[in-house]
C-alpha atoms as a PDB file:
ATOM      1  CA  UNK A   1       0.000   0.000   0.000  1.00  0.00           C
ATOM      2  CA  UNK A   2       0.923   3.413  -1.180  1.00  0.00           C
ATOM      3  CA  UNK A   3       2.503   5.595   2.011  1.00  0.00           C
ATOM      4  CA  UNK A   4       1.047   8.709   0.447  1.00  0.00           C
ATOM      5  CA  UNK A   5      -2.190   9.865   1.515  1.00  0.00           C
ATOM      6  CA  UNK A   6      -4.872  10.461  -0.143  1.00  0.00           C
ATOM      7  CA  UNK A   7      -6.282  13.394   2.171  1.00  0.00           C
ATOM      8  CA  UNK A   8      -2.836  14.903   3.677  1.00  0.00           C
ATOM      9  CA  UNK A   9      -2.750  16.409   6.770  1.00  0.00           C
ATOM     10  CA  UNK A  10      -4.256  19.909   6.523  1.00  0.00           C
ATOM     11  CA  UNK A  11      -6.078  22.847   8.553  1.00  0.00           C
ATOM     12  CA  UNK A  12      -3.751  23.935  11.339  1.00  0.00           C
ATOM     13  CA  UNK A  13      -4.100  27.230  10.372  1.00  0.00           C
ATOM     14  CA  UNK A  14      -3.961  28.674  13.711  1.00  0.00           C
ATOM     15  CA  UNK A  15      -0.545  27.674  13.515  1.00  0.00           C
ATOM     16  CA  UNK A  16       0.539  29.712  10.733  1.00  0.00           C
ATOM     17  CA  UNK A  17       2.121  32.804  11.465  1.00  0.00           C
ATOM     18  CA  UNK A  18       0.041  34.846   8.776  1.00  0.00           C
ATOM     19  CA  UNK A  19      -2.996  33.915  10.587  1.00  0.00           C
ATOM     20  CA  UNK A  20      -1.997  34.655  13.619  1.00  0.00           C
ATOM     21  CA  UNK A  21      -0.266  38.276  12.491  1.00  0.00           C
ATOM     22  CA  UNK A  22      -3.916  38.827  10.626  1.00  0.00           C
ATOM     23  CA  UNK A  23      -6.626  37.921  13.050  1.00  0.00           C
ATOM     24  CA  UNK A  24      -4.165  40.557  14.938  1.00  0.00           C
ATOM     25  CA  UNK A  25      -5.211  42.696  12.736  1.00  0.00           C
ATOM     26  CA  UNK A  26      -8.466  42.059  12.411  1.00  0.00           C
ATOM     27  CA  UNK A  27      -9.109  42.887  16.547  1.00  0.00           C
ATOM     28  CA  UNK A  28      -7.204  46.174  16.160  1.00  0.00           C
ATOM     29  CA  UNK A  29      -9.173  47.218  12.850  1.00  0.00           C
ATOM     30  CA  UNK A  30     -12.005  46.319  14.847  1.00  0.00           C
ATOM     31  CA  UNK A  31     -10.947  48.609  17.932  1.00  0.00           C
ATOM     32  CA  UNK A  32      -9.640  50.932  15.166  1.00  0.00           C
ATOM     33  CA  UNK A  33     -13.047  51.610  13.074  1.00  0.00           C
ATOM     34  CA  UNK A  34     -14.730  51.969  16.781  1.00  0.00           C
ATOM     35  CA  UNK A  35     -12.523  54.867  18.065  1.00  0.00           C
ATOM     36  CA  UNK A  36     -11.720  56.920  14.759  1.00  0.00           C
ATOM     37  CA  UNK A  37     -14.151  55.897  11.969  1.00  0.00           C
ATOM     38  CA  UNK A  38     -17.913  57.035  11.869  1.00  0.00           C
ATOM     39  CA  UNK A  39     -19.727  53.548  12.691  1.00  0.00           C
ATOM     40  CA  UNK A  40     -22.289  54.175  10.066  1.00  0.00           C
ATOM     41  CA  UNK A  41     -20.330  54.710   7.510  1.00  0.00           C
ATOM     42  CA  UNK A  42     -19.239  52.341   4.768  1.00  0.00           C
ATOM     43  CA  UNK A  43     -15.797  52.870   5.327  1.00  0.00           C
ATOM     44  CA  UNK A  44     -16.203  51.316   9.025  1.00  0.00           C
ATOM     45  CA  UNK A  45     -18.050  48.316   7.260  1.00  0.00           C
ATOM     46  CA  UNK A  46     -15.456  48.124   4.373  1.00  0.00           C
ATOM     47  CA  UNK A  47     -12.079  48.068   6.828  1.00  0.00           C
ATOM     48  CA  UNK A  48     -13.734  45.445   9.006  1.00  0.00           C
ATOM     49  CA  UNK A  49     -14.833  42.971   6.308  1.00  0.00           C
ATOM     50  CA  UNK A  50     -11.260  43.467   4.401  1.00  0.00           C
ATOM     51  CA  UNK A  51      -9.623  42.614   7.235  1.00  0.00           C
ATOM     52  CA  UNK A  52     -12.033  39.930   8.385  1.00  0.00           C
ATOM     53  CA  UNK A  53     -11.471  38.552   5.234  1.00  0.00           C
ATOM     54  CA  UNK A  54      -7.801  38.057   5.462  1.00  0.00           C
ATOM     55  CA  UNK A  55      -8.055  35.953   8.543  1.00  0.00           C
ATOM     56  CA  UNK A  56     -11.088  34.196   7.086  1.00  0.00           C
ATOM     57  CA  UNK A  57      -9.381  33.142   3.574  1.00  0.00           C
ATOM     58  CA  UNK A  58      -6.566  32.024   5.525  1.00  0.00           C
ATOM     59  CA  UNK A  59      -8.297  29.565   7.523  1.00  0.00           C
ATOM     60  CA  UNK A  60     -10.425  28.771   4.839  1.00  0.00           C
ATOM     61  CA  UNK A  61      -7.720  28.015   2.372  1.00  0.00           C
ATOM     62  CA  UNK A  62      -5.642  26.177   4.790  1.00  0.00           C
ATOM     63  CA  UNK A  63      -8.899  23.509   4.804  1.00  0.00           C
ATOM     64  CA  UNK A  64      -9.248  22.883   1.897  1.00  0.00           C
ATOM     65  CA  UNK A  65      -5.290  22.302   0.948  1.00  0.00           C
ATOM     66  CA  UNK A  66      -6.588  18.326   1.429  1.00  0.00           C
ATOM     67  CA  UNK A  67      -8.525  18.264  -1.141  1.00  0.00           C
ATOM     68  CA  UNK A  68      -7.602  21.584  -3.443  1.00  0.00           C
ATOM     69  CA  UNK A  69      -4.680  23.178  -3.617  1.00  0.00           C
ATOM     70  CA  UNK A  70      -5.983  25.275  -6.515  1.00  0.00           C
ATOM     71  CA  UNK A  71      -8.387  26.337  -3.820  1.00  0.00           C
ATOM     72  CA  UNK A  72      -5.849  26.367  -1.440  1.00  0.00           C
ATOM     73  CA  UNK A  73      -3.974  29.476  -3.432  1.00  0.00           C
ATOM     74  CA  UNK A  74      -7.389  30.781  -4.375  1.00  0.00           C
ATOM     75  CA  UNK A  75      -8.540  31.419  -1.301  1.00  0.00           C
ATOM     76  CA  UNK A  76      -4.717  32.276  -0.033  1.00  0.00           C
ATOM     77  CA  UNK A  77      -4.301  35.341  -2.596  1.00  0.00           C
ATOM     78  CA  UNK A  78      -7.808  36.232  -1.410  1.00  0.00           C
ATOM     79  CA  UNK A  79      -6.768  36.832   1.349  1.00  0.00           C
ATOM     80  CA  UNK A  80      -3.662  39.145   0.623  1.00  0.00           C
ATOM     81  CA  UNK A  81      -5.764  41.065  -1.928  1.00  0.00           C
ATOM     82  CA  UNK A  82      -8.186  41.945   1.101  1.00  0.00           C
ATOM     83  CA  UNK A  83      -4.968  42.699   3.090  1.00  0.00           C
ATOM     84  CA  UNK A  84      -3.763  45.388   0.305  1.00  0.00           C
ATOM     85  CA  UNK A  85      -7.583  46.923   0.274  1.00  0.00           C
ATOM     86  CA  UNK A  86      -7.332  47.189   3.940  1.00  0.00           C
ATOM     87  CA  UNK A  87      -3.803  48.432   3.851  1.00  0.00           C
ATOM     88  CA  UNK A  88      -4.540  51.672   1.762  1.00  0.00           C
ATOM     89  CA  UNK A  89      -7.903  52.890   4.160  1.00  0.00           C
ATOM     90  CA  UNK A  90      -5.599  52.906   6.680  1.00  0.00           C
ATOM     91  CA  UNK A  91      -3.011  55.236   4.052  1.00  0.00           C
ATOM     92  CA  UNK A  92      -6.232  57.109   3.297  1.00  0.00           C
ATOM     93  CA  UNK A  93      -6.992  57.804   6.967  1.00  0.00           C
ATOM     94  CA  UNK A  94      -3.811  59.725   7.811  1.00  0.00           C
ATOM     95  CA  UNK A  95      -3.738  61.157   3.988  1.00  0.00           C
ATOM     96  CA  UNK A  96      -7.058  62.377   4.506  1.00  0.00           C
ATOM     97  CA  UNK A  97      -6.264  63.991   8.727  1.00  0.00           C
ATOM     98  CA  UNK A  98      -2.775  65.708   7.731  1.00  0.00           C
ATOM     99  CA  UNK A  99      -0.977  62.443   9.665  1.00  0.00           C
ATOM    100  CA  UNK A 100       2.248  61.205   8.828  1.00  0.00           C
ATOM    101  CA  UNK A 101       2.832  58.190   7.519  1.00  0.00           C
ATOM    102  CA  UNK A 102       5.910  56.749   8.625  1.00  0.00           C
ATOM    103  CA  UNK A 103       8.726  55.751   6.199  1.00  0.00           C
ATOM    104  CA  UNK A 104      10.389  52.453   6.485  1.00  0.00           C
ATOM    105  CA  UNK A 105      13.539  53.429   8.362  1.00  0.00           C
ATOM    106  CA  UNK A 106      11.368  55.176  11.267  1.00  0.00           C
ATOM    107  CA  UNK A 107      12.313  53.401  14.715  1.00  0.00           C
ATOM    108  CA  UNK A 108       9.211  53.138  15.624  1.00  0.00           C
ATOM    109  CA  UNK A 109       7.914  50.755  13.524  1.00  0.00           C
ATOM    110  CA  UNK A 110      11.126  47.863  14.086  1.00  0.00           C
ATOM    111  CA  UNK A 111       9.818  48.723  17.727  1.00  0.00           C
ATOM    112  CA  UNK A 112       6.627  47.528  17.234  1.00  0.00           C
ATOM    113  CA  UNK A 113       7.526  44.367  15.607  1.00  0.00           C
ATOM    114  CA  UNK A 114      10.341  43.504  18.037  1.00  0.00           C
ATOM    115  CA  UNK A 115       7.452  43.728  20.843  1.00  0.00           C
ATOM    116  CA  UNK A 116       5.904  40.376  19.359  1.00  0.00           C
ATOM    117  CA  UNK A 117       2.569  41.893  20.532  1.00  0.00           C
ATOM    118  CA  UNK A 118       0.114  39.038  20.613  1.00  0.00           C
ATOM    119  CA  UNK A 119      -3.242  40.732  21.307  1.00  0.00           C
ATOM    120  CA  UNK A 120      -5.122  44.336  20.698  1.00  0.00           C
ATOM    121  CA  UNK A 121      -4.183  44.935  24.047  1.00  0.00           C
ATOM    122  CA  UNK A 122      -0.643  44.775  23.641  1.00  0.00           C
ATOM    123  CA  UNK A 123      -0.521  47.098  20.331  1.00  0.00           C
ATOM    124  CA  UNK A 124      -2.417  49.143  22.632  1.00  0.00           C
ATOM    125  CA  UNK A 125      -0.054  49.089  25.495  1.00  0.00           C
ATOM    126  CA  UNK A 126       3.059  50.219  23.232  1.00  0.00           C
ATOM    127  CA  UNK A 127       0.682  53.035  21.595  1.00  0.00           C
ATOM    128  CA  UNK A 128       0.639  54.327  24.896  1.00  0.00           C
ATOM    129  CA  UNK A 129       4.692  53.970  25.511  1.00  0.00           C
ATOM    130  CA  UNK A 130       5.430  55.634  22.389  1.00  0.00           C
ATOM    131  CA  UNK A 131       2.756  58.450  23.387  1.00  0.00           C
ATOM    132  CA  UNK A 132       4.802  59.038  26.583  1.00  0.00           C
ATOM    133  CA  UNK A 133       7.654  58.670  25.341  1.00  0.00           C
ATOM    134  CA  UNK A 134       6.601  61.269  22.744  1.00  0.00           C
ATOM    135  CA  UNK A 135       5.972  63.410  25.546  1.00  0.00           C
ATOM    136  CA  UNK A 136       9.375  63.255  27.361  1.00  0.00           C
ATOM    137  CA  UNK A 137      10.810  64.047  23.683  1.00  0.00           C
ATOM    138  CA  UNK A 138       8.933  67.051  23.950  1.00  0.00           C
ATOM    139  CA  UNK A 139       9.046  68.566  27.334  1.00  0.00           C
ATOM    140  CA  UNK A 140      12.519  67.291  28.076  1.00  0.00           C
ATOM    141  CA  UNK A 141      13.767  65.883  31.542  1.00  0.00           C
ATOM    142  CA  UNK A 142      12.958  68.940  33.462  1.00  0.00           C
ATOM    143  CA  UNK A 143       9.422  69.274  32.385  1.00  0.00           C
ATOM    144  CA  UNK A 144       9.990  72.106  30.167  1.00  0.00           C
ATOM    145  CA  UNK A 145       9.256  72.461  26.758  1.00  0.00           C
ATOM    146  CA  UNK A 146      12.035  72.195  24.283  1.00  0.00           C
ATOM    147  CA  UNK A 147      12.110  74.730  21.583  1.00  0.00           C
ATOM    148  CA  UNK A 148      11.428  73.432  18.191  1.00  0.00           C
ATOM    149  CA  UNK A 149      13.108  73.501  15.046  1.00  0.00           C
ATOM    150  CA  UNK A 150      12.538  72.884  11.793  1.00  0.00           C
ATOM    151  CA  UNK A 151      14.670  70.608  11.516  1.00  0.00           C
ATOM    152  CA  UNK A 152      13.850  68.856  14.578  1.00  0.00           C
ATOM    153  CA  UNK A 153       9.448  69.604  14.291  1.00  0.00           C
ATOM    154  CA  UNK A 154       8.690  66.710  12.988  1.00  0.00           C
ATOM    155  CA  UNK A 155      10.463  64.130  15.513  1.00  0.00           C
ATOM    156  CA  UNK A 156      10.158  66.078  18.529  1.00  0.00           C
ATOM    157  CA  UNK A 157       6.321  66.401  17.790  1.00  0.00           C
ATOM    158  CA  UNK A 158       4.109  63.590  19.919  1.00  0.00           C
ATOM    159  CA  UNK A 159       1.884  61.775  17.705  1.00  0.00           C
ATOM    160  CA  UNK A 160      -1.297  61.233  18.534  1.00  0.00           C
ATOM    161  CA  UNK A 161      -3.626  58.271  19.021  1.00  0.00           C
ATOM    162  CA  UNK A 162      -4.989  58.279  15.562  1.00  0.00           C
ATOM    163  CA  UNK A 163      -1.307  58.468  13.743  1.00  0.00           C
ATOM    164  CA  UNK A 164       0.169  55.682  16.152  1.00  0.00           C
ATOM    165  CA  UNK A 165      -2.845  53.229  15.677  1.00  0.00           C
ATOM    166  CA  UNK A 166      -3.208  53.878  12.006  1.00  0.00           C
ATOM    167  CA  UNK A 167       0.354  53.265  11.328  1.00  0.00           C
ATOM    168  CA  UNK A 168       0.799  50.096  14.004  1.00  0.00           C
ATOM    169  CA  UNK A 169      -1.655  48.432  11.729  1.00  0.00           C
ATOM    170  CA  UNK A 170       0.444  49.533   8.558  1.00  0.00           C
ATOM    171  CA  UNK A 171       4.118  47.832  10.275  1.00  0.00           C
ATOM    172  CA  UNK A 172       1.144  44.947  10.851  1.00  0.00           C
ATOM    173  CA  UNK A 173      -0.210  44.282   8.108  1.00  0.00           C
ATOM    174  CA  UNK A 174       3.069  44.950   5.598  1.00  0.00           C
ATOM    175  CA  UNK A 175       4.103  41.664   7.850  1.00  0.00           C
ATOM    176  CA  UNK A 176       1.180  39.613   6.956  1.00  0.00           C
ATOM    177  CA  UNK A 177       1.351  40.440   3.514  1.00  0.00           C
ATOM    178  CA  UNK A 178       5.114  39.595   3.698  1.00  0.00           C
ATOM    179  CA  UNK A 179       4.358  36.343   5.176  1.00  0.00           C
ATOM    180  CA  UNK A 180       1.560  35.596   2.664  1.00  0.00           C
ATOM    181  CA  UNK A 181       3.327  36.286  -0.367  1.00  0.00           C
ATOM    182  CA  UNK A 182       5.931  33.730   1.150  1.00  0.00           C
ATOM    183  CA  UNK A 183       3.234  31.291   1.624  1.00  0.00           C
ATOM    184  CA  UNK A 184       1.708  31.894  -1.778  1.00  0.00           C
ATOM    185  CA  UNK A 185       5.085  31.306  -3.545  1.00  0.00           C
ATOM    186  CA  UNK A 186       5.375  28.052  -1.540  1.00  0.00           C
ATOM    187  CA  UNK A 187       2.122  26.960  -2.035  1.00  0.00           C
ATOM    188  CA  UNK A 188       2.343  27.451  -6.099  1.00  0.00           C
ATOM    189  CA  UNK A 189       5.745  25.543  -5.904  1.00  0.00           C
ATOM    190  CA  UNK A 190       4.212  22.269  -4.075  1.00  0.00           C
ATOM    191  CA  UNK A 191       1.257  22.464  -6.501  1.00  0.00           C
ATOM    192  CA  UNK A 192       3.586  22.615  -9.517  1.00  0.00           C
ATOM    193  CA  UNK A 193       5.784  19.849  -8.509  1.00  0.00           C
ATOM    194  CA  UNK A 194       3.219  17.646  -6.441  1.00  0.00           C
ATOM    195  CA  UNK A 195      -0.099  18.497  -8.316  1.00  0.00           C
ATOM    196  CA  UNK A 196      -3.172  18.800  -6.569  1.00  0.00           C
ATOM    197  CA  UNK A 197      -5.937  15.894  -5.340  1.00  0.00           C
ATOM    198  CA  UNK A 198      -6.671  14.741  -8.906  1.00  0.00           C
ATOM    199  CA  UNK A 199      -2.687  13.880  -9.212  1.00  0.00           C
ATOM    200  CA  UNK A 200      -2.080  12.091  -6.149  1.00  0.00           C
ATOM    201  CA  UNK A 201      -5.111  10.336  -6.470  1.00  0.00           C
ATOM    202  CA  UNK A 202      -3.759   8.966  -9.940  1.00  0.00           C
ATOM    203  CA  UNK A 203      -0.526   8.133  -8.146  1.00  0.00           C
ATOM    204  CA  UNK A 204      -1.882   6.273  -5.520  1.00  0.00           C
ATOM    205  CA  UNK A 205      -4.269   4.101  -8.151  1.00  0.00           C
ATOM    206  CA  UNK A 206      -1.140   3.728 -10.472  1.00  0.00           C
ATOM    207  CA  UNK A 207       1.030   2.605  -7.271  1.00  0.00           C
ATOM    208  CA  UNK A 208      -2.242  -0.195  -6.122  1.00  0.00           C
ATOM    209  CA  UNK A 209      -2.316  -1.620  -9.481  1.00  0.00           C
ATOM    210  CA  UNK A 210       1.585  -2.070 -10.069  1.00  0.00           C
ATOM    211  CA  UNK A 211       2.062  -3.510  -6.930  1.00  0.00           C
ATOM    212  CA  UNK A 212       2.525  -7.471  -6.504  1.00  0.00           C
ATOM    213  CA  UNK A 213      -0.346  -9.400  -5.259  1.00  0.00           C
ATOM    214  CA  UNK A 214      -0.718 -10.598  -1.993  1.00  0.00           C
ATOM    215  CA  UNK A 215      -0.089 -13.859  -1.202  1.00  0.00           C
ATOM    216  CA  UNK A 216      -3.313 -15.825  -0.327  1.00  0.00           C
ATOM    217  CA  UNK A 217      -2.420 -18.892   2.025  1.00  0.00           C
ATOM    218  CA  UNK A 218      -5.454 -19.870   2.461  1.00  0.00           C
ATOM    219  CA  UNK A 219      -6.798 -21.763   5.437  1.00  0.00           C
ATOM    220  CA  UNK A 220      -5.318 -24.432   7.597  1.00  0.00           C
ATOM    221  CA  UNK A 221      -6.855 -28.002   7.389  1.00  0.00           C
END
């Protein structure tokens, strides 16, 4: 008998680190859309969903891998797509409000990712350092406010609530979509070399019918 599967082991989703870093996501979006975003609006509605969606398609696709890996990557680049929807509201929000969005090399956001925040709570917990740490920037040791320069403005400003949630989210979700386009790649390379369930179940027939027959020794008299 044949030592490949026919079903392989799939799901386990909660395992992956893009699901994890998304439904992340997903609660602070959530907590996001609450604070800053009118809750009738269909912007509220749109963020959630797109970034529902992400952790959804993720489990989803992660399912099915036993019996689809077409639907597998399907529901995989889903997922991403709703990722990049999500990822320029957020862009839109501080485009919109004057707020900076901050570059790649800013501090803060290898900060945030060298946290390893696990919950909403914890993203909302290093808001709050940065915010006070903002603050000492500001006023200096003594209490007193530094003069500003302009050379000096816009890092000695503190940024508000809005500009530090909207842009933990961005150093969030460029991670997710990181780790998904890995996954995607790998996921198209297993289905080009290993097929999907129509291919393995041909294997698996070919490998029955080639192999010797069992010995029947009958019973004993």
């Amino acid at each position: 008998m044949s030592a490949e599967p026919l079903i392989p082991k799939h799901g386990g989703y909660r395992k992956l680190k893009s699901f994890q870093v998304a439904q992340l996501v997903y609660d602070i979006t959530v907590r996001f859309c609450d604070s800053y975003i009118e809750k009738r609006s269909r912007t509220h509605d749109q963020m959630v969903q797109a970034a529902r969606s992400g952790v959804q398609n993720i489990a989803e696709g992660s399912q099915a891998s036993g019996t689809s890996k077409k639907t597998e990557l399907k529901l995989t680049n889903v997922a991403r797509a709703s990722l990049e929807e999500l990822k320029l509201d957020y862009e839109d929000f501080l485009r919109q409000r004057g707020l900076p969005l901050w570059e790649r090399e800013d501090s803060r956001r290898q900060n945030l990712i060298d946290r390893r925040c696990a919950t909403a709570d914890d993203v909302a917990q290093w808001a709050k350092d940065q915010k006070e740490s903002g603050l000492r920037r500001q006023n200096g040791h003594d209490g007193q406010e530094k003069p500003s320069t302009p050379s000096s403005k816009s890092t000695a400003s503190t940024p508000t609530y809005p500009e530090l949630a909207a842009n933990a989210a961005l150093v969030l979700l460029a991670v997710a979509c990181s780790l998904l386009d890995r996954q995607l790649a790998a996921q198209a390379e297993a289905f080009e070399t290993e097929g999907g369930f129509t291919e393995r179940l041909y294997r698996i027939r070919s490998e029955r019918r080639s192999a010797p027959p069992t010995k029947n020794r009958g019973t004993p008299c």
